[in-house]
Protein backbone atom coordinates (compact mmCIF):
# COMPACT_ATOMS: atom_id res chain seq x y z
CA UNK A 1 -7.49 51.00 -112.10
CA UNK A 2 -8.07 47.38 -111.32
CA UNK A 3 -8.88 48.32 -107.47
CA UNK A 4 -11.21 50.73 -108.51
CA UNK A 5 -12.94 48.69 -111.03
CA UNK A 6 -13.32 45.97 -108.68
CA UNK A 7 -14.71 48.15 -106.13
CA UNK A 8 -17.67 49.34 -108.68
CA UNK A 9 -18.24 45.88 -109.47
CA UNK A 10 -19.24 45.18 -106.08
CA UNK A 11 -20.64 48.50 -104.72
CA UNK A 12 -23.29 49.01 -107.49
CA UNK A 13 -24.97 45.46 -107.28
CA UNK A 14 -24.63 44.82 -103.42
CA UNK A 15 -26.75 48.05 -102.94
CA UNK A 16 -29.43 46.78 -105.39
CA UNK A 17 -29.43 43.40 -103.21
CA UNK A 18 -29.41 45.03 -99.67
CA UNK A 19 -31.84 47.57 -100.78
CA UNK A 20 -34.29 44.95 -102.52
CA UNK A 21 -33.69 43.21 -99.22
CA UNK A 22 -34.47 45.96 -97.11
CA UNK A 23 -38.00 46.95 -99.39
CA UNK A 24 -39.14 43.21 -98.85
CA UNK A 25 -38.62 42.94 -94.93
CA UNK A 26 -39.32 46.29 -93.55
CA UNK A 27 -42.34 46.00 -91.67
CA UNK A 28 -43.73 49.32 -92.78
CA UNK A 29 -42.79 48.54 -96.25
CA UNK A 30 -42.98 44.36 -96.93
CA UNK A 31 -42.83 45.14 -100.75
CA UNK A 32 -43.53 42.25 -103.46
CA UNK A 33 -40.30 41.29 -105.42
CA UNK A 34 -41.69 43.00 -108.13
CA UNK A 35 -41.85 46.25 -106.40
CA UNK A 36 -39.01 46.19 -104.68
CA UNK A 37 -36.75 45.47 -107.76
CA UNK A 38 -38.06 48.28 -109.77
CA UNK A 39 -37.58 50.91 -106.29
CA UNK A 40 -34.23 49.47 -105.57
CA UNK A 41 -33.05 49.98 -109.42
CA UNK A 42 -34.33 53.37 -108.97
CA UNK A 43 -33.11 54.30 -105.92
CA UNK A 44 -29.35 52.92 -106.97
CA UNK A 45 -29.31 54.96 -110.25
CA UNK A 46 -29.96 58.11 -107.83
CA UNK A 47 -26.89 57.35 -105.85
CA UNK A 48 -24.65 56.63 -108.78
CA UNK A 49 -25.99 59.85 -110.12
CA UNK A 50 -25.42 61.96 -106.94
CA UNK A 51 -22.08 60.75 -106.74
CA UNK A 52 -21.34 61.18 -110.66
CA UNK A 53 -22.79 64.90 -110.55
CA UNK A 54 -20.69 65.39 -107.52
CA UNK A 55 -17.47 64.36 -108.77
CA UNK A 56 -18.52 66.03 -112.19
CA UNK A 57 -18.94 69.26 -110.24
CA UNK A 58 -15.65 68.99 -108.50
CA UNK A 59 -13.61 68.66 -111.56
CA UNK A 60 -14.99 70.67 -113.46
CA UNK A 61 -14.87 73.98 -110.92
CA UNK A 62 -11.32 72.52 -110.39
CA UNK A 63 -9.76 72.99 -113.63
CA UNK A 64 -9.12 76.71 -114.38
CA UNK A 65 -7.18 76.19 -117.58
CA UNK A 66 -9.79 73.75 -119.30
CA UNK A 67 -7.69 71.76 -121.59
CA UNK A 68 -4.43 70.97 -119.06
CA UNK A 69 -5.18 71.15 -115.88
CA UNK A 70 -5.95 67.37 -114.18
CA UNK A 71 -8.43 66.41 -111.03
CA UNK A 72 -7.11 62.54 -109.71
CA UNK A 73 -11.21 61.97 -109.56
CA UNK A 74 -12.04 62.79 -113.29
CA UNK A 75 -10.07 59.10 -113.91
CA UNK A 76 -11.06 57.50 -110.22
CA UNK A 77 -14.47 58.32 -110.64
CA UNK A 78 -15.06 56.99 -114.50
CA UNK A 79 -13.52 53.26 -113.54
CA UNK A 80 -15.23 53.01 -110.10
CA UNK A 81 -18.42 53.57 -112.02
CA UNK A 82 -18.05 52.00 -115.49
CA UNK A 83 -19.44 48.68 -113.78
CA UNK A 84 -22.86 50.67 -113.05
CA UNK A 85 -23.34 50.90 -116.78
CA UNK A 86 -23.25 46.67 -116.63
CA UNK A 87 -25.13 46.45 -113.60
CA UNK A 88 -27.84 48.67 -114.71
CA UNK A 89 -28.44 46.88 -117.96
CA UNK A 90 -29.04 43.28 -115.48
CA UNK A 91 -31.09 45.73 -113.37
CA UNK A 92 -33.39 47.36 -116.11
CA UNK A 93 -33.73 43.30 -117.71
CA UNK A 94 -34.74 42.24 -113.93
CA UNK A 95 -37.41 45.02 -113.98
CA UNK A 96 -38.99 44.06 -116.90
CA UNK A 97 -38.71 40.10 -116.47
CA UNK A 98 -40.52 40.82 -113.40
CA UNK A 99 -43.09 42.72 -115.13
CA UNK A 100 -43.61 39.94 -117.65
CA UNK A 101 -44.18 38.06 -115.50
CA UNK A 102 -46.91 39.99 -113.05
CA UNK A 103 -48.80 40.39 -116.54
CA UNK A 104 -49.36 36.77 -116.28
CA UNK A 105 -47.00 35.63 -119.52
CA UNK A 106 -45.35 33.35 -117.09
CA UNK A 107 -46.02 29.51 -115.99
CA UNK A 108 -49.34 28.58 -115.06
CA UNK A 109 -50.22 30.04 -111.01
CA UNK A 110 -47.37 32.03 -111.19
CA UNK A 111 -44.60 29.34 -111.85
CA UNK A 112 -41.99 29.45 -113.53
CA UNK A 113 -42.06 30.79 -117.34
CA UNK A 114 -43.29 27.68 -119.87
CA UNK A 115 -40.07 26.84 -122.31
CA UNK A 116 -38.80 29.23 -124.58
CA UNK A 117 -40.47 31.61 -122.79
CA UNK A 118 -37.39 33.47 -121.40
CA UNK A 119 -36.11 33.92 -124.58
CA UNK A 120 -38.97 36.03 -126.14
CA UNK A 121 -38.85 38.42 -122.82
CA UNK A 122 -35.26 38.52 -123.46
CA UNK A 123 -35.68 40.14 -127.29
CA UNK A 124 -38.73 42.23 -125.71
CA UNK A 125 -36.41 44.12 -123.62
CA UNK A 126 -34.26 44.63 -125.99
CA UNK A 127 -37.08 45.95 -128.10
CA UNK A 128 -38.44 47.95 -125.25
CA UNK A 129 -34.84 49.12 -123.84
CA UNK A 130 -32.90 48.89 -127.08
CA UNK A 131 -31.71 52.74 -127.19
CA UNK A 132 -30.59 52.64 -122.89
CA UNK A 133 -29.14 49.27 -123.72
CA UNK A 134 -27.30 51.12 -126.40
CA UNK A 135 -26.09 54.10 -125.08
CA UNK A 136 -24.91 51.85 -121.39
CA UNK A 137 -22.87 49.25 -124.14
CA UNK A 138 -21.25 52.54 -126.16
CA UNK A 139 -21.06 53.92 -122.49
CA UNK A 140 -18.31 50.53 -121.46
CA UNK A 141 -16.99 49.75 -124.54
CA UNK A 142 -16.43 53.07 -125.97
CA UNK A 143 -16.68 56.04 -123.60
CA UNK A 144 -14.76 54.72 -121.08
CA UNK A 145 -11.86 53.74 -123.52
CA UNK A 146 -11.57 57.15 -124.84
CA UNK A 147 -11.76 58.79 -121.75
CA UNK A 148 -9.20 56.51 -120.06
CA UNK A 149 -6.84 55.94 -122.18
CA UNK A 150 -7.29 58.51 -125.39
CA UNK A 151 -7.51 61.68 -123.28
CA UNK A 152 -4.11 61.07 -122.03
CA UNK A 153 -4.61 63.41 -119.22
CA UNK A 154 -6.53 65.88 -121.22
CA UNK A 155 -10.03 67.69 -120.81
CA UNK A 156 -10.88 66.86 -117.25
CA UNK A 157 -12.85 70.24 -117.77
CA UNK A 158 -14.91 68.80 -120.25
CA UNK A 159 -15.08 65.62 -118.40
CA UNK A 160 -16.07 66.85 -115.08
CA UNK A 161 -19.42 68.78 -117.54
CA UNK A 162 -20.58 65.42 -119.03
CA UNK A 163 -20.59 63.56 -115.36
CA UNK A 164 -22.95 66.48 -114.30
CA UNK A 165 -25.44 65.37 -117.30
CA UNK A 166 -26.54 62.80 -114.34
CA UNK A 167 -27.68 65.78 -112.37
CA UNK A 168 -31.61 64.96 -114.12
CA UNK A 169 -31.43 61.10 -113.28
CA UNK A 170 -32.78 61.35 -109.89
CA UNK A 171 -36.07 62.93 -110.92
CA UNK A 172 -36.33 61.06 -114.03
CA UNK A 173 -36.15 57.88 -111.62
CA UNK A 174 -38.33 59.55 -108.91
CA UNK A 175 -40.71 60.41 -111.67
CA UNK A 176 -40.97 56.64 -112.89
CA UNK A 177 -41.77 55.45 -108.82
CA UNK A 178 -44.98 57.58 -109.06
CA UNK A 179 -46.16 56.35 -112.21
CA UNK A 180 -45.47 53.01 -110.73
CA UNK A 181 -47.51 53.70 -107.94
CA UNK A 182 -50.31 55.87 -109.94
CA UNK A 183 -49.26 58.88 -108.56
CA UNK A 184 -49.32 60.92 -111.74
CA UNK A 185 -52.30 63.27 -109.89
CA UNK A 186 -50.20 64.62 -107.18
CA UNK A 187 -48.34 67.64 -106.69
CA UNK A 188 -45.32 66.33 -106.18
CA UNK A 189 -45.38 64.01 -109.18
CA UNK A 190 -46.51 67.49 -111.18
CA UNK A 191 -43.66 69.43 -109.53
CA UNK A 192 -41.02 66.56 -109.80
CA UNK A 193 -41.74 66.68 -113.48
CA UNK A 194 -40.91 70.38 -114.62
CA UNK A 195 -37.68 70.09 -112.14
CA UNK A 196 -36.76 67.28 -114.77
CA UNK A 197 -37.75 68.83 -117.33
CA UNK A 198 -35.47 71.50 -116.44
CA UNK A 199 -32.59 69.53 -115.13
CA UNK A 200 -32.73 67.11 -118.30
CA UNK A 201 -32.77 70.82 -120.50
CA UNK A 202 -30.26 72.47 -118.76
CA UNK A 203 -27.51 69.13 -117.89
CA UNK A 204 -27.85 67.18 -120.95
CA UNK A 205 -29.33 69.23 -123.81
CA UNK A 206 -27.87 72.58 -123.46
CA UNK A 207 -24.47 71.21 -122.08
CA UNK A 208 -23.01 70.22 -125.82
CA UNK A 209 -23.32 74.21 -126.63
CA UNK A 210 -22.31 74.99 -123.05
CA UNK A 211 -19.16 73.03 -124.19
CA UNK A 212 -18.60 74.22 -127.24
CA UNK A 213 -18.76 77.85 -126.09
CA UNK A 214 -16.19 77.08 -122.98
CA UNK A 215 -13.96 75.98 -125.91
CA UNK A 216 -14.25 78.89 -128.20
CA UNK A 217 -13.76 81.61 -124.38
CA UNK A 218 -10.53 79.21 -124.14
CA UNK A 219 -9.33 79.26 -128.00
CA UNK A 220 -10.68 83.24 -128.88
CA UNK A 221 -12.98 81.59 -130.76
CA UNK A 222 -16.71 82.57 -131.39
CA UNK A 223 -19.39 79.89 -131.00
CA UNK A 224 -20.22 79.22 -134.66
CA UNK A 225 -16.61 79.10 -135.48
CA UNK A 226 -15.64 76.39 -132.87
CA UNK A 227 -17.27 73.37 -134.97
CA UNK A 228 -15.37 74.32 -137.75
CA UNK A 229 -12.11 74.82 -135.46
CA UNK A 230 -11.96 70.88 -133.96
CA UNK A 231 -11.52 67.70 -135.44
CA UNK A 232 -14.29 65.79 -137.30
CA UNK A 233 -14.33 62.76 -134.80
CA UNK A 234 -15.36 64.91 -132.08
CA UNK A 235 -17.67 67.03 -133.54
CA UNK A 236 -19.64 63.35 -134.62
CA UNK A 237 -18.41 62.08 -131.14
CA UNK A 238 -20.60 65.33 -129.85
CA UNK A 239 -23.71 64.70 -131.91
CA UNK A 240 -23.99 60.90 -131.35
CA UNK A 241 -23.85 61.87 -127.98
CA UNK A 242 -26.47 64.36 -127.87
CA UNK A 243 -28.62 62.35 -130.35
CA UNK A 244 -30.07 59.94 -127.59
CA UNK A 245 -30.77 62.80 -125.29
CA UNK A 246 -32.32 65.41 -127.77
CA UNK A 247 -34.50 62.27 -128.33
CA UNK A 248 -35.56 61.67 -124.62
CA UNK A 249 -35.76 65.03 -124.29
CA UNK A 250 -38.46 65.38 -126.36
CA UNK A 251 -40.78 62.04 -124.68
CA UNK A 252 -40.35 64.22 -121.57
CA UNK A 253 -42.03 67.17 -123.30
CA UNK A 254 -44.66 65.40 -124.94
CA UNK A 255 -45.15 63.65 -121.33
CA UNK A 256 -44.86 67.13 -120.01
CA UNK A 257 -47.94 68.46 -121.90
CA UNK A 258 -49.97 64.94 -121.17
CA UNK A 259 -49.21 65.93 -117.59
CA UNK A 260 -50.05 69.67 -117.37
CA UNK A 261 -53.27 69.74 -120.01
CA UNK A 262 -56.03 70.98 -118.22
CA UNK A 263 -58.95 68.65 -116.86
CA UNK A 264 -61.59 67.91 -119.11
CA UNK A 265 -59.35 68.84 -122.56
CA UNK A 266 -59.43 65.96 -125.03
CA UNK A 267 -56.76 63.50 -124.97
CA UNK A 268 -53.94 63.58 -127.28
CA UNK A 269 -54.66 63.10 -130.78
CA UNK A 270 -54.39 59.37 -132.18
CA UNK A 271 -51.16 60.41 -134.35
CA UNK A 272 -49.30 61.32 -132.10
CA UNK A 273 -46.54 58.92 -130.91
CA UNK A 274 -47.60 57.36 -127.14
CA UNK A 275 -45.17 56.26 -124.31
């Protein structure tokens, strides 16, 4: 467990630096710090999501019986990547401290920030980030507890589901790149945004009823009877769960309709909620 958790620890951030790295010196690329940060936190939470929805896919189509049966990389998998979840909060601050300062809140001609600066771009990514800062802390300090230790060899089935939740992160990442870059006009942005749509329905939304039903096929149960059938804690364990991502779920669909409303239609009205 230790090995493994070491190995995260270093994996996850010495990408970010070789890729930042890479962004800044490649003569076709020679990206500002700036840019390179936010591509290279981008580009990492795609890997860490390719390999997540990979392992999620090979446990899950691994266990036949979906309560007993055990896959070694349900447990490998969660501690090689529960220092992700830390790296990525460092990551996500780093993109917007470098977006403070670009808006010109730093020192004077670009220097350094004027005192007690640091500390008000610290609470305004909280503000900004608080619910990803959230669910990454409950991720660590929770999640990985349970699923560890709790379990006790239990559920890689259900396990092996929730890592394929990740399967949307790519385009959700890809998606942020081209507003980065302005890109919102282009077919691919356009295209890139109903496959997350999609992905985001399908792997995070849907997947608590997806669940549910596998449990009720395995127990005789029907659907409606299954809530009723489990414990309490994990039926609230479920819903705090899908809370955050019925939530996100919806900014993509409101960003969904900014996206695909005809040219020329009027913007969106003034009460409605804005990104």
């Amino acid at each position: 467990m230790i090995l493994l958790f070491g190995l995260g620890c270093i994996f996850f951030p010495a990408i970010f630096t070789l890729l930042c790295w890479g962004l800044q010196t490649h003569p076709n690329l020679r990206m500002e710090r700036p840019e390179a940060v936010l591509v290279a936190s981008k580009l990492v939470s795609s890997v860490q999501a390719v390999m997540a929805s990979t392992a999620g896919y090979i446990v899950s189509t691994s266990c036949k019986h979906i309560i007993d049966d055990q896959h070694w990389l349900s447990s490998a998998y969660t501690q090689f990547a529960v220092p992700y979840f830390i790296y990525d909060i460092y990551a996500m601050f780093l993109c917007h401290w470098h977006k403070h300062q670009v808006k010109g809140h730093g020192g004077d001609e670009g220097g350094p920030p004027a005192p007690g600066s640091t500390w008000a771009v610290v609470r305004g990514y909280l503000y900004k980030e608080f619910l990803m800062v959230l669910h990454h802390a409950v991720m660590v300090l929770v999640c990985f507890p349970l699923s560890v230790v709790w379990r006790q060899g239990k559920g890689d089935f259900f396990l092996g589901c929730l890592l394929m939740a990740e399967v949307s992160t790519p385009f959700v990442c890809l998606g942020k790149i081209l507003i980065q870059y302005k890109q919102q006009h282009t077919l691919l942005h356009k295209v890139n945004g109903a496959l997350m749509l999609l992905s985001f329905l399908c792997c995070r939304v849907l997947l608590f009823p997806y669940l549910y039903w596998a449990y009720g096929r395995h127990a005789g149960l029907p659907l409606l009877a299954v809530p009723l059938a489990i414990p309490a804690h994990i039926n609230l364990g479920a819903a705090l769960l899908l809370a955050p991502q019925l939530y996100w779920f919806f900014l993509i669909c409101r960003g969904a309709c900014r996206l695909f409303r005809p040219r020329g239609s009027p913007p969106p009205s003034l009460d409605q909620p804005q990104d």
